[in-house]
C-alpha atoms as a PDB file:
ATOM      1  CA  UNK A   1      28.922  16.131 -65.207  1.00  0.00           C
ATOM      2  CA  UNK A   2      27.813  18.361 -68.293  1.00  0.00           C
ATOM      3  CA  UNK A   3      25.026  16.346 -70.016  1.00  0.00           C
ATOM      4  CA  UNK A   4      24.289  18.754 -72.978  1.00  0.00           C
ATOM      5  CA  UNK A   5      25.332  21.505 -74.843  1.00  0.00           C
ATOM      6  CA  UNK A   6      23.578  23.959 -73.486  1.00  0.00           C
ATOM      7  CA  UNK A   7      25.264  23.083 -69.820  1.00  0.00           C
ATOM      8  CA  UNK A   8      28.926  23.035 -71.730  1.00  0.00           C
ATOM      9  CA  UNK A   9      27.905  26.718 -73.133  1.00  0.00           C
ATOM     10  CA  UNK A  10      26.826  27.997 -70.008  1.00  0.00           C
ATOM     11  CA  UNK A  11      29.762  26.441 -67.970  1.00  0.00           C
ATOM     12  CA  UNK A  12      31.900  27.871 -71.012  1.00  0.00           C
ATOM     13  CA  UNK A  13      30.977  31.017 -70.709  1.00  0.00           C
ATOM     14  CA  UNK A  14      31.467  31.073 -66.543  1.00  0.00           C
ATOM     15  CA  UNK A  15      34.688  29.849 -66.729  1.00  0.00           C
ATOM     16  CA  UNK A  16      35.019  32.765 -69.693  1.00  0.00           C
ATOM     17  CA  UNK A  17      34.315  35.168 -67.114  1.00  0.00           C
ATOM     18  CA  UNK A  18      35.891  34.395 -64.580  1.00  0.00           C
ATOM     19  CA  UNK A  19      39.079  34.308 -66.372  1.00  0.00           C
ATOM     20  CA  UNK A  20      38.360  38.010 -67.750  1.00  0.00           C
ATOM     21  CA  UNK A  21      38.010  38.535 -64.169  1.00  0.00           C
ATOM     22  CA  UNK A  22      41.094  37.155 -62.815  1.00  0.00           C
ATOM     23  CA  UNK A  23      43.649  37.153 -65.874  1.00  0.00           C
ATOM     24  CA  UNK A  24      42.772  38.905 -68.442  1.00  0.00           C
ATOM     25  CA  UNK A  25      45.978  38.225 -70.159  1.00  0.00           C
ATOM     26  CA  UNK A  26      45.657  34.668 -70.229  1.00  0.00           C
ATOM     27  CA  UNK A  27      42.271  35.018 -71.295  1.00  0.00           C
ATOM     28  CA  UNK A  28      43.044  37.146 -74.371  1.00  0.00           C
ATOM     29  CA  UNK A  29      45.112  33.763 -75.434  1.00  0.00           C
ATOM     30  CA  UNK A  30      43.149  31.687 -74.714  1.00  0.00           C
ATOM     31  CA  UNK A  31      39.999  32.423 -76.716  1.00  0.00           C
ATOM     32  CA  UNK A  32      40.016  33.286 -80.302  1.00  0.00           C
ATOM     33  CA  UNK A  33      39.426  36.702 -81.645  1.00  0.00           C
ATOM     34  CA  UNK A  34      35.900  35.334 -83.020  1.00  0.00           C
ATOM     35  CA  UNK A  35      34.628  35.072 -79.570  1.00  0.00           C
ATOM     36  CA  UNK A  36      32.106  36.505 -78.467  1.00  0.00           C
ATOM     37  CA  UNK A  37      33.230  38.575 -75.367  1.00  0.00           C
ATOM     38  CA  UNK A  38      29.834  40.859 -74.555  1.00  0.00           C
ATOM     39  CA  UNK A  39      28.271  40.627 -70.449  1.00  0.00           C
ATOM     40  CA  UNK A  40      24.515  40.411 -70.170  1.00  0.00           C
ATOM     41  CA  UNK A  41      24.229  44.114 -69.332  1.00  0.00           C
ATOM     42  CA  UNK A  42      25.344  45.336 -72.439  1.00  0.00           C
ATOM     43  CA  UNK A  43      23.218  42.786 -74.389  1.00  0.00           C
ATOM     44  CA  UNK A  44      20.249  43.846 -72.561  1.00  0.00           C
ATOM     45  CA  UNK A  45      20.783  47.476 -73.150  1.00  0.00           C
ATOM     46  CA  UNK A  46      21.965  46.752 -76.657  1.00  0.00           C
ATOM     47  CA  UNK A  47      18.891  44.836 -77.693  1.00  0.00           C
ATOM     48  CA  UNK A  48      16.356  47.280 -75.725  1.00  0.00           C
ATOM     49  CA  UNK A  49      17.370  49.849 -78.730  1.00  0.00           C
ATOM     50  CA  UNK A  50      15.258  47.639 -81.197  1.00  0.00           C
ATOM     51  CA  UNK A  51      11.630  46.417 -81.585  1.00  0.00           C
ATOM     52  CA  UNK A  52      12.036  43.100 -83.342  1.00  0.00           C
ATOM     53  CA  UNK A  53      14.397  40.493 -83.038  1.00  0.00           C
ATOM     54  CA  UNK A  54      15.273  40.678 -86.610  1.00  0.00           C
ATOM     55  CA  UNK A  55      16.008  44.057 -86.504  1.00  0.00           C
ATOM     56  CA  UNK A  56      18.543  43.258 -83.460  1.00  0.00           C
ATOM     57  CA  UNK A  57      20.399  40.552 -85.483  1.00  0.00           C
ATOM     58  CA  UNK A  58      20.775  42.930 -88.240  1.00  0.00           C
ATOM     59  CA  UNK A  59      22.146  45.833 -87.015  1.00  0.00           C
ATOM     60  CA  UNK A  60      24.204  44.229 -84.332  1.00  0.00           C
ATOM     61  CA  UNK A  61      25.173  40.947 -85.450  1.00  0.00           C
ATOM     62  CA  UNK A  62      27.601  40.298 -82.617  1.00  0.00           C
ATOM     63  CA  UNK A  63      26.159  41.411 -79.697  1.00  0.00           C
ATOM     64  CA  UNK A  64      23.208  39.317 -80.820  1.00  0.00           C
ATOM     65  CA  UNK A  65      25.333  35.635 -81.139  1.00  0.00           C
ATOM     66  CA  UNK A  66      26.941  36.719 -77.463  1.00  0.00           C
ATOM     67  CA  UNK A  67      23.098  36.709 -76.372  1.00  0.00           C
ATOM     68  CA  UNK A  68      21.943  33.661 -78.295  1.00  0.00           C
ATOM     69  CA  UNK A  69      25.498  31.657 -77.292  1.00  0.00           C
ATOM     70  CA  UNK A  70      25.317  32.222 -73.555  1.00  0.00           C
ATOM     71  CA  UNK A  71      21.611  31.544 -73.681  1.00  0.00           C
ATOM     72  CA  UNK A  72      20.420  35.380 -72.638  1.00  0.00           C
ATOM     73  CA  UNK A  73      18.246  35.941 -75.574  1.00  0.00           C
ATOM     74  CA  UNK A  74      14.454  35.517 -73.986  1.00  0.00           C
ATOM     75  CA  UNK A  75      15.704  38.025 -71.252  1.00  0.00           C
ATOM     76  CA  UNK A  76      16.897  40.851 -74.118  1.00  0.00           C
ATOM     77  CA  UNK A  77      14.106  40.002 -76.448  1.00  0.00           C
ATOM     78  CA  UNK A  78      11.601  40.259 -73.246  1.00  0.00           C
ATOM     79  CA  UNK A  79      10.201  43.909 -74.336  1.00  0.00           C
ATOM     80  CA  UNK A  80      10.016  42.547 -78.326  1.00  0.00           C
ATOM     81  CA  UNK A  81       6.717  41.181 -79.003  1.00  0.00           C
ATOM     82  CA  UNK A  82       6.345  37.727 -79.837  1.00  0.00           C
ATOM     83  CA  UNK A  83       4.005  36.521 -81.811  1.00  0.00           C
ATOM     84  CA  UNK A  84       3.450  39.113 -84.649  1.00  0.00           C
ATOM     85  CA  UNK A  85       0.907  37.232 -86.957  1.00  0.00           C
ATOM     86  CA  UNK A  86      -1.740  37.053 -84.231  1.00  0.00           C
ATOM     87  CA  UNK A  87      -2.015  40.838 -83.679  1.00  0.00           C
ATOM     88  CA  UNK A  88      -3.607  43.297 -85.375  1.00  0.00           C
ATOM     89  CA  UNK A  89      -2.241  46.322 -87.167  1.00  0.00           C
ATOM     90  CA  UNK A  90      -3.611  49.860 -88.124  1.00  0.00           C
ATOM     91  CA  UNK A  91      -2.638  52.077 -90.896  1.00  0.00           C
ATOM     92  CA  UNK A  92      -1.037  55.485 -88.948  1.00  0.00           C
ATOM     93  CA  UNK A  93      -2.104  57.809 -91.982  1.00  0.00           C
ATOM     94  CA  UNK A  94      -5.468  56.524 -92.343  1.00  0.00           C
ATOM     95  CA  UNK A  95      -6.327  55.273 -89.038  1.00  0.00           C
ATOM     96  CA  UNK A  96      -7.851  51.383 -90.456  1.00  0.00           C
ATOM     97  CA  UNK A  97      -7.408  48.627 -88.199  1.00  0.00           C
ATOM     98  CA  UNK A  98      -6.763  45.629 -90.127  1.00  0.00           C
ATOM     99  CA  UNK A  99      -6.369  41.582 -89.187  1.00  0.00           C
ATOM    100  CA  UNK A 100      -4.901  40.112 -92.407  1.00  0.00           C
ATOM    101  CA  UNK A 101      -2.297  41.324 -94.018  1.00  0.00           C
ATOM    102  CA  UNK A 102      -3.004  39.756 -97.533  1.00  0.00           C
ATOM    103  CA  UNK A 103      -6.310  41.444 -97.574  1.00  0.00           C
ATOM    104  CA  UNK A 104      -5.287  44.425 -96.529  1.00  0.00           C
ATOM    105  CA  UNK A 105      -2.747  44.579 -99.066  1.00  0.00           C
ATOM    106  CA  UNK A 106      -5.259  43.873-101.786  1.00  0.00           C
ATOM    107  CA  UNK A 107      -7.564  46.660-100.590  1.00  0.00           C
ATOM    108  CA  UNK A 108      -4.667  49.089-100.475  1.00  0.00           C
ATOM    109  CA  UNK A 109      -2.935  47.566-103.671  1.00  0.00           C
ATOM    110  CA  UNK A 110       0.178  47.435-101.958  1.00  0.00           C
ATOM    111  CA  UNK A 111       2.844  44.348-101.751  1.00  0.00           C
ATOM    112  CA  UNK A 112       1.817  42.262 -98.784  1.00  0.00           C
ATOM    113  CA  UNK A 113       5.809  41.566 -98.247  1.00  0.00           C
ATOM    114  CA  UNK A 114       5.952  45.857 -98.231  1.00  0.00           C
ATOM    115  CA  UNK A 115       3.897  45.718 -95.622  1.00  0.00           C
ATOM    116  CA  UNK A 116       4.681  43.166 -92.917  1.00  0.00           C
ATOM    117  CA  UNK A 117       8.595  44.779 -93.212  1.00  0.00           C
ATOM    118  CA  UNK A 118       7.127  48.133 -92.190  1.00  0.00           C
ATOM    119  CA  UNK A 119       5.457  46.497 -89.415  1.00  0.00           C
ATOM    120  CA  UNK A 120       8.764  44.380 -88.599  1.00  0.00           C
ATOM    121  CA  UNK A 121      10.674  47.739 -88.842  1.00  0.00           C
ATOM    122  CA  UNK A 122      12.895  46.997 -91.561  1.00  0.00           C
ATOM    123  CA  UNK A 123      11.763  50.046 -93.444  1.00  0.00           C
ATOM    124  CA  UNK A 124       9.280  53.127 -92.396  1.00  0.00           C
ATOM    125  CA  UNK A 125       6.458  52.901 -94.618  1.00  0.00           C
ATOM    126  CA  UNK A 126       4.710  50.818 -97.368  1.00  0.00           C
ATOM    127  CA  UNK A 127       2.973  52.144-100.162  1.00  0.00           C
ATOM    128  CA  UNK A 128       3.276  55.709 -98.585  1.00  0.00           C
ATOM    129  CA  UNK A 129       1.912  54.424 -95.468  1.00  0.00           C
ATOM    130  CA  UNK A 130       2.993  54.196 -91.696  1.00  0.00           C
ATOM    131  CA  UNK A 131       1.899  50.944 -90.282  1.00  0.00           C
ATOM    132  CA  UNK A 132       2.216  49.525 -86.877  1.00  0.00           C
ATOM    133  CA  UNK A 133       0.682  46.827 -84.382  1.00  0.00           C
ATOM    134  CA  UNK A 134      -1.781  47.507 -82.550  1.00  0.00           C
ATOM    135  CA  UNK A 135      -4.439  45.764 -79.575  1.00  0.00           C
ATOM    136  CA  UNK A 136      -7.969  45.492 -79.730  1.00  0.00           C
ATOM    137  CA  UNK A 137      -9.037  49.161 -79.363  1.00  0.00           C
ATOM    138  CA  UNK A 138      -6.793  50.382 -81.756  1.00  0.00           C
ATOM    139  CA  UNK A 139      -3.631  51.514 -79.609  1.00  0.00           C
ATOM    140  CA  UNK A 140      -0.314  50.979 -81.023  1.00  0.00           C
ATOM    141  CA  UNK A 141       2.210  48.419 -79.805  1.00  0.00           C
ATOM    142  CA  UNK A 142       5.504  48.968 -79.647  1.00  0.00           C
END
């Protein structure tokens, strides 16, 4: 007996492949051309291509739902780090090791939004600045 969703997704998406398996003709009917038809392999090696989960979503929408829908997401998003806010970052250019992002962007007089999406990776620098995470002694995280 399927008790939640998450059981009816993941018995869903069994039965899914297991039909691609077997007849792929009847599952071409079968399932609308909205869904999401993508195996775990190519999720993993699609999302290993990107360093934040935002980034993933972004730039491949669909493989991205196929993860999240058959409830493979924590395994793709394994090498992504987790917990951005926590960590600190350093300046490439400069080589300043920061822990707030607010007051570094008042010491730099650059956007604190500019920042934190060079460290996300959704563009390259801020300010005319490389940024990046980065552990206690000051070596990068990707």
């Amino acid at each position: 007996m399927i008790k939640n969703r998450k059981q009816l997704q993941k018995r869903m998406a069994a039965v899914a492949q297991w039909l691609a398996k077997n007849n792929p003709v009847l599952y071409n009917k079968i399932l609308p051309p909205t869904q999401f038809r993508h195996t775990k392999k190519e999720c993993m090696a699609d999302a290993s291509k990107f360093k934040s989960r935002y980034e993933w979503q972004l730039k491949s929408p669909n493989i991205n739902k196929s993860a999240y829908s058959n409830g493979w997401a924590e395994e793709c998003c394994a090498h992504m780090p987790k917990n951005l806010k926590l960590k600190k970052f350093i300046c490439l250019d400069n080589g300043k090791i920061y822990e707030n992002i607010s007051k570094c962007a008042k010491q730099v007089n650059i956007p604190r939004r500019c920042i934190n999406n060079a460290l996300l990776g959704r563009q390259k620098t801020a300010g005319g600045f490389r940024w990046a995470y980065c552990d206690e002694k000051g070596n990068v995280i990707k």
